[in-house]
PDB file of N, CA and C in Angstrom:
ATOM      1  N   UNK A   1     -60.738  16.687  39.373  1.00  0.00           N
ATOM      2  CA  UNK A   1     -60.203  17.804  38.609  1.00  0.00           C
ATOM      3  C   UNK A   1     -60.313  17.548  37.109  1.00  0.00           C
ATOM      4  N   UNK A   2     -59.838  16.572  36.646  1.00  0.00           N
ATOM      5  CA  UNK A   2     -60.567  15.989  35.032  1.00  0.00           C
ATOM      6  C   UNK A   2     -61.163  15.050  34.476  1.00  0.00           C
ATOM      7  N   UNK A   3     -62.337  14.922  35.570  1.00  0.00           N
ATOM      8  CA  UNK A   3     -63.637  14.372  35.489  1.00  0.00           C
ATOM      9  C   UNK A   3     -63.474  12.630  35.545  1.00  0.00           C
ATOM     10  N   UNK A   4     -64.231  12.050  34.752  1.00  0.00           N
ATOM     11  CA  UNK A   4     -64.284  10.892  35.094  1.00  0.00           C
ATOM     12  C   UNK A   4     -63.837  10.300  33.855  1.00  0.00           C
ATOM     13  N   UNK A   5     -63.459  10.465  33.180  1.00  0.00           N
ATOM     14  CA  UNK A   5     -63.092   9.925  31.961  1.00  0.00           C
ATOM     15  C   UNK A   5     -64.237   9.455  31.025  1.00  0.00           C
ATOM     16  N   UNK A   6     -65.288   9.502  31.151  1.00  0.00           N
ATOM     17  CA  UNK A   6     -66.454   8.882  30.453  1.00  0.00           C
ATOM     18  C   UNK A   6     -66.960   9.732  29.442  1.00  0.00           C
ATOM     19  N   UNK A   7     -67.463   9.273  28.468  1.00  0.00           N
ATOM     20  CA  UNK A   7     -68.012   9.651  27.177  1.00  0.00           C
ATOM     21  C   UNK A   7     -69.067   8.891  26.678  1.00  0.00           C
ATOM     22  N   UNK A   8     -70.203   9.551  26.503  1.00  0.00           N
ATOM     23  CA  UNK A   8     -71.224   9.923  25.919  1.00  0.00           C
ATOM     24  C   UNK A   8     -71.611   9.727  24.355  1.00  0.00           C
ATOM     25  N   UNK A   9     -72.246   8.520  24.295  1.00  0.00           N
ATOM     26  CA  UNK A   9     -71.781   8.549  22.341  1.00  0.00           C
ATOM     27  C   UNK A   9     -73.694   8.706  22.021  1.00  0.00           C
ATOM     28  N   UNK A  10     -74.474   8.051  22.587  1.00  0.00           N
ATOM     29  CA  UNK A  10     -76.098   7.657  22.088  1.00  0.00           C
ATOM     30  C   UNK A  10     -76.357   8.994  21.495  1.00  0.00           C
ATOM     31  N   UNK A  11     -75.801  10.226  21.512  1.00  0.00           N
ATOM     32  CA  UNK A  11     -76.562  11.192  20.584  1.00  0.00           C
ATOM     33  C   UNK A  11     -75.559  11.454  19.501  1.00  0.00           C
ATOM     34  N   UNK A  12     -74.870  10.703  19.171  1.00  0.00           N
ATOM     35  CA  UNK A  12     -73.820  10.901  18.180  1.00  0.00           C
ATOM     36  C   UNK A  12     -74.708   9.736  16.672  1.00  0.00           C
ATOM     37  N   UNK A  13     -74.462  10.566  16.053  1.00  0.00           N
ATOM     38  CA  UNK A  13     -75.299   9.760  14.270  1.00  0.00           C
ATOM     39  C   UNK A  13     -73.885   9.918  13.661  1.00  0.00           C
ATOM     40  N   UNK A  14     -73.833   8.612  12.905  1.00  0.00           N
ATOM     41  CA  UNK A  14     -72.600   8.999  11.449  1.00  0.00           C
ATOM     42  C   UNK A  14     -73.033   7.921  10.421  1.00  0.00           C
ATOM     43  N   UNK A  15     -73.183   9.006   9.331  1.00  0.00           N
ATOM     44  CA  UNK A  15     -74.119   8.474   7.904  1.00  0.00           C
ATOM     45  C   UNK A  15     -72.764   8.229   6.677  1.00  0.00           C
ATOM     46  N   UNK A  16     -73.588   7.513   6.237  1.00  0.00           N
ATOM     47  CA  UNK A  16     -72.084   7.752   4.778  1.00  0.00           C
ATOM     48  C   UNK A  16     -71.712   8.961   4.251  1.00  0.00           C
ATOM     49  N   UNK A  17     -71.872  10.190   4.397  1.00  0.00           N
ATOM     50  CA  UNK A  17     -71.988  11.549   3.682  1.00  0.00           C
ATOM     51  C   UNK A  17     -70.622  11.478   4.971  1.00  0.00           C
ATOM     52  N   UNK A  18     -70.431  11.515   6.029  1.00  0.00           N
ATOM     53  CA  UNK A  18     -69.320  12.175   6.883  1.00  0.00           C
ATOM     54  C   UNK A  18     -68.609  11.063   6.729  1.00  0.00           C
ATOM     55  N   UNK A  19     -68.468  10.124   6.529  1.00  0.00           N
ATOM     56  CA  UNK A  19     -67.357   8.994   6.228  1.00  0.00           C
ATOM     57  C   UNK A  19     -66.540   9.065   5.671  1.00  0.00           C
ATOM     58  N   UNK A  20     -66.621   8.723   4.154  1.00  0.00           N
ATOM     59  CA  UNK A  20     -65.993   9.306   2.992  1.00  0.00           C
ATOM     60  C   UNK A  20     -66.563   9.892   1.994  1.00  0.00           C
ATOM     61  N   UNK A  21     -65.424  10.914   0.979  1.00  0.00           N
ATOM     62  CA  UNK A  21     -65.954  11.431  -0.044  1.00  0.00           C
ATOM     63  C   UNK A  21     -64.401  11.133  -1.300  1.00  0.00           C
ATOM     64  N   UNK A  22     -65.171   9.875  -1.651  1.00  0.00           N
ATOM     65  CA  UNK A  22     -64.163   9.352  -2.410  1.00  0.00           C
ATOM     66  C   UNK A  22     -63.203  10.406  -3.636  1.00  0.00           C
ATOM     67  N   UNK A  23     -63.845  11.321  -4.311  1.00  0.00           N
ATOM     68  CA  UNK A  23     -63.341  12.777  -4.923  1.00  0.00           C
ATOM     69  C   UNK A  23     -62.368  13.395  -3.852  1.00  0.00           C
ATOM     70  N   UNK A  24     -62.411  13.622  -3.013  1.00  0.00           N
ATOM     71  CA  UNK A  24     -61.820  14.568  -1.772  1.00  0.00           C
ATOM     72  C   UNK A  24     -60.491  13.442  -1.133  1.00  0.00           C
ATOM     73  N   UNK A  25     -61.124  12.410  -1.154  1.00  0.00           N
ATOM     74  CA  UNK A  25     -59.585  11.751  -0.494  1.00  0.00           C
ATOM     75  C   UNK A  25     -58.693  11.150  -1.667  1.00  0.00           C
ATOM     76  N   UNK A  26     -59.231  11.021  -3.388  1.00  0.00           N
ATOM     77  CA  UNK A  26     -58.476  11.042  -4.524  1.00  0.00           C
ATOM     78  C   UNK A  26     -57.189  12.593  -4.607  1.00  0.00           C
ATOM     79  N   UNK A  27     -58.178  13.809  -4.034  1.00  0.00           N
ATOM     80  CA  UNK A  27     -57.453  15.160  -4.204  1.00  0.00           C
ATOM     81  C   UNK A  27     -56.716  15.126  -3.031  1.00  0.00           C
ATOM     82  N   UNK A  28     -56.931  14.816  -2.196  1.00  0.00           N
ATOM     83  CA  UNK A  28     -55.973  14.819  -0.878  1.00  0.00           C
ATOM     84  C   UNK A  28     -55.073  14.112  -1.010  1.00  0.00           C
ATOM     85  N   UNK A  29     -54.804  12.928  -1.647  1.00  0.00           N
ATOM     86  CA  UNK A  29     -53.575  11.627  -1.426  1.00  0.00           C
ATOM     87  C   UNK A  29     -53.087  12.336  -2.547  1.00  0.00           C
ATOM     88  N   UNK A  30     -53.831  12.904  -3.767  1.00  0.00           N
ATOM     89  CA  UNK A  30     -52.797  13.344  -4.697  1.00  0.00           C
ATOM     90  C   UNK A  30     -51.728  14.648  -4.606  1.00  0.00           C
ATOM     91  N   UNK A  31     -52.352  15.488  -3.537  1.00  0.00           N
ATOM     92  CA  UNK A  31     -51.260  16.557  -2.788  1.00  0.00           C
ATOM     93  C   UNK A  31     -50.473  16.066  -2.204  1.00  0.00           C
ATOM     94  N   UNK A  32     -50.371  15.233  -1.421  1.00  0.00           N
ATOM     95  CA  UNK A  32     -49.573  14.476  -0.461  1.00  0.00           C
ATOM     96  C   UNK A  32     -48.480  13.813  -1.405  1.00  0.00           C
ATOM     97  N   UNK A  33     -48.918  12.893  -2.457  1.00  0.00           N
ATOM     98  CA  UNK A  33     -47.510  12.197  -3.415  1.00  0.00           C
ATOM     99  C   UNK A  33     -47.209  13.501  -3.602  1.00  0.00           C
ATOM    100  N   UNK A  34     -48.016  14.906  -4.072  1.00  0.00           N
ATOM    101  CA  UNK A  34     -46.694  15.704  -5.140  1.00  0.00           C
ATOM    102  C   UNK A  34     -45.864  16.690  -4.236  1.00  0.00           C
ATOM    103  N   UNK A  35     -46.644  17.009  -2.804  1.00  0.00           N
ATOM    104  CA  UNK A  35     -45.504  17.077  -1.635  1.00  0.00           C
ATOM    105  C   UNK A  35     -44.361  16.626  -1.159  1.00  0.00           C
ATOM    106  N   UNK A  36     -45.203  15.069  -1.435  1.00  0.00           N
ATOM    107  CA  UNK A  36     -43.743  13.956  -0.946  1.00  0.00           C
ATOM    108  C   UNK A  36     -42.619  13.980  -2.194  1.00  0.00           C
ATOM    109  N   UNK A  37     -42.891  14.246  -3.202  1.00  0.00           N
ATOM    110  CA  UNK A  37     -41.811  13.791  -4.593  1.00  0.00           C
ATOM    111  C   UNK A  37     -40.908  15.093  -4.362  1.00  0.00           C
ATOM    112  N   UNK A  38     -42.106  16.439  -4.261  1.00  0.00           N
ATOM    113  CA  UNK A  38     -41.037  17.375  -3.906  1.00  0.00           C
ATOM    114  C   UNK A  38     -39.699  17.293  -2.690  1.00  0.00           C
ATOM    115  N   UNK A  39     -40.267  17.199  -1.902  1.00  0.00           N
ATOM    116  CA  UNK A  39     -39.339  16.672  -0.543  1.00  0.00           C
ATOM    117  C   UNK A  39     -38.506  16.024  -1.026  1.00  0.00           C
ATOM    118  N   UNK A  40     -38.749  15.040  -1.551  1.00  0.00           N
ATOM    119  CA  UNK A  40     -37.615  14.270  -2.151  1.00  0.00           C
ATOM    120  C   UNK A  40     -36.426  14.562  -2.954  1.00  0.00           C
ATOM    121  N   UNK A  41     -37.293  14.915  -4.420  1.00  0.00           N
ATOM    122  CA  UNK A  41     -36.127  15.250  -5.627  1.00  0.00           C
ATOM    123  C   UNK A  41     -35.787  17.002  -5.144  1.00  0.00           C
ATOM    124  N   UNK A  42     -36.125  17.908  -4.833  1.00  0.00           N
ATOM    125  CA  UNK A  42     -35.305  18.960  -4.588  1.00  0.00           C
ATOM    126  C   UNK A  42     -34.072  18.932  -4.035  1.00  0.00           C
ATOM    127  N   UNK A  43     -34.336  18.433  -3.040  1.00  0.00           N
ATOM    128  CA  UNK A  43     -33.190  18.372  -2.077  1.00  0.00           C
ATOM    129  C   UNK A  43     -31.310  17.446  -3.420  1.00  0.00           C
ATOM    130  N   UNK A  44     -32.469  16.201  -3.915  1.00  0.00           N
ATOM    131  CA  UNK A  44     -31.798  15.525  -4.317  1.00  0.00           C
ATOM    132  C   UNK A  44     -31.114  16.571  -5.963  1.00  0.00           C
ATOM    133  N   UNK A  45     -32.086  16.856  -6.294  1.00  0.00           N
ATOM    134  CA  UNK A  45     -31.160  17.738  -7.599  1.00  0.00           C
ATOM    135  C   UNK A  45     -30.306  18.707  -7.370  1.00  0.00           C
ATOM    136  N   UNK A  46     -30.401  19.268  -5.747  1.00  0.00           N
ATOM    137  CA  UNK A  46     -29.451  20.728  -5.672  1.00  0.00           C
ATOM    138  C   UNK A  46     -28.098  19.767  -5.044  1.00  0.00           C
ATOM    139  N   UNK A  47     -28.219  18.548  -4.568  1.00  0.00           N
ATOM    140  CA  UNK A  47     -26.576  17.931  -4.127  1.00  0.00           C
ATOM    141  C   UNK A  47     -26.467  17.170  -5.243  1.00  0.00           C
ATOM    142  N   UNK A  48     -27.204  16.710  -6.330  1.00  0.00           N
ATOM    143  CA  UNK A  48     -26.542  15.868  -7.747  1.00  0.00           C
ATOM    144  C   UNK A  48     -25.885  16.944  -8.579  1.00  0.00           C
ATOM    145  N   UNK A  49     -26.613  18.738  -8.340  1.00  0.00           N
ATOM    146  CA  UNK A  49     -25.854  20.282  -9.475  1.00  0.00           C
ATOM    147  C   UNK A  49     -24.929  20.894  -8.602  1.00  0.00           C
ATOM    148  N   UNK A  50     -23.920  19.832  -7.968  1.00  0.00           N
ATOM    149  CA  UNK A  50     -23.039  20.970  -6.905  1.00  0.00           C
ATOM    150  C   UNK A  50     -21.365  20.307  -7.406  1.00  0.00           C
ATOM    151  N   UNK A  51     -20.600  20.953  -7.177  1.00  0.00           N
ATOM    152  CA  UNK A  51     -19.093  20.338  -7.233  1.00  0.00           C
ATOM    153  C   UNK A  51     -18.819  19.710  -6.156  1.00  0.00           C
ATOM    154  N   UNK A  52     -18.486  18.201  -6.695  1.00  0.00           N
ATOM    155  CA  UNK A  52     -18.306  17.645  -5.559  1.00  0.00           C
ATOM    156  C   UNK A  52     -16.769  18.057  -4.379  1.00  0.00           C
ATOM    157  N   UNK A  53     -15.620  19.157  -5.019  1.00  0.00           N
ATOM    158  CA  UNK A  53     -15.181  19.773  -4.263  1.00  0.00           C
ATOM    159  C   UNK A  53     -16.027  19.855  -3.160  1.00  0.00           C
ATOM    160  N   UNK A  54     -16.744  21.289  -3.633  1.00  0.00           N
ATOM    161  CA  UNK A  54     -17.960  22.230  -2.585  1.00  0.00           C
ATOM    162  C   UNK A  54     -18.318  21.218  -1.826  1.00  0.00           C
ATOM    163  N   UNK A  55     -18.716  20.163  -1.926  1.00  0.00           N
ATOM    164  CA  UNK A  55     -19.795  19.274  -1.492  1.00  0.00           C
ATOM    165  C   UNK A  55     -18.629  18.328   0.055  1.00  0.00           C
ATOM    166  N   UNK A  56     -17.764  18.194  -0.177  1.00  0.00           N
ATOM    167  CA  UNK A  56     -16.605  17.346   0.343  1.00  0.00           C
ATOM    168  C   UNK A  56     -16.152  18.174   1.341  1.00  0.00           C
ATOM    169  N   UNK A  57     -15.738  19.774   1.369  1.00  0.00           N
ATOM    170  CA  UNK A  57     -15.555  20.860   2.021  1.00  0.00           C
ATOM    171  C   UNK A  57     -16.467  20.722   3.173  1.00  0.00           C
ATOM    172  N   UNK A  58     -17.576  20.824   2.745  1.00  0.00           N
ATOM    173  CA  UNK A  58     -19.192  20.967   3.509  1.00  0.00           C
ATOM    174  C   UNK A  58     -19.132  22.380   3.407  1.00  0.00           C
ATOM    175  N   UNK A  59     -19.072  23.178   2.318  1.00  0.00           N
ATOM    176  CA  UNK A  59     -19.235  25.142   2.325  1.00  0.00           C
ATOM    177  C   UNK A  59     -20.747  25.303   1.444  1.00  0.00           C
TER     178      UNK A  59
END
């Protein structure tokens, strides 16, 4: 029903052009830090601008 598990590679080619593209994974890791910083400090500046009343309540 889902075969034999085997795979087939002898017609498969991989050249340096599909490997890396050192420009493209500089722009990619650099979305990723300014994703990750966001994630981070948002969260963190809206509970450092709150009263810590409000905050102690949990409202």
């Amino acid at each position: 029903m889902f075969g034999s598990g085997e795979v087939e590679l002898s017609d498969i080619s991989l050249d340096g052009g599909l490997l890396l593209h050192p420009a493209l994974f500089v722009l990619v890791f650099g979305v990723c830090v300014v994703f990750n910083l966001l994630s981070v400090l948002i969260p963190v500046w809206m509970v450092t601008h709150r009263n810590i009343a409000t905050t102690i309540k949990g409202e």
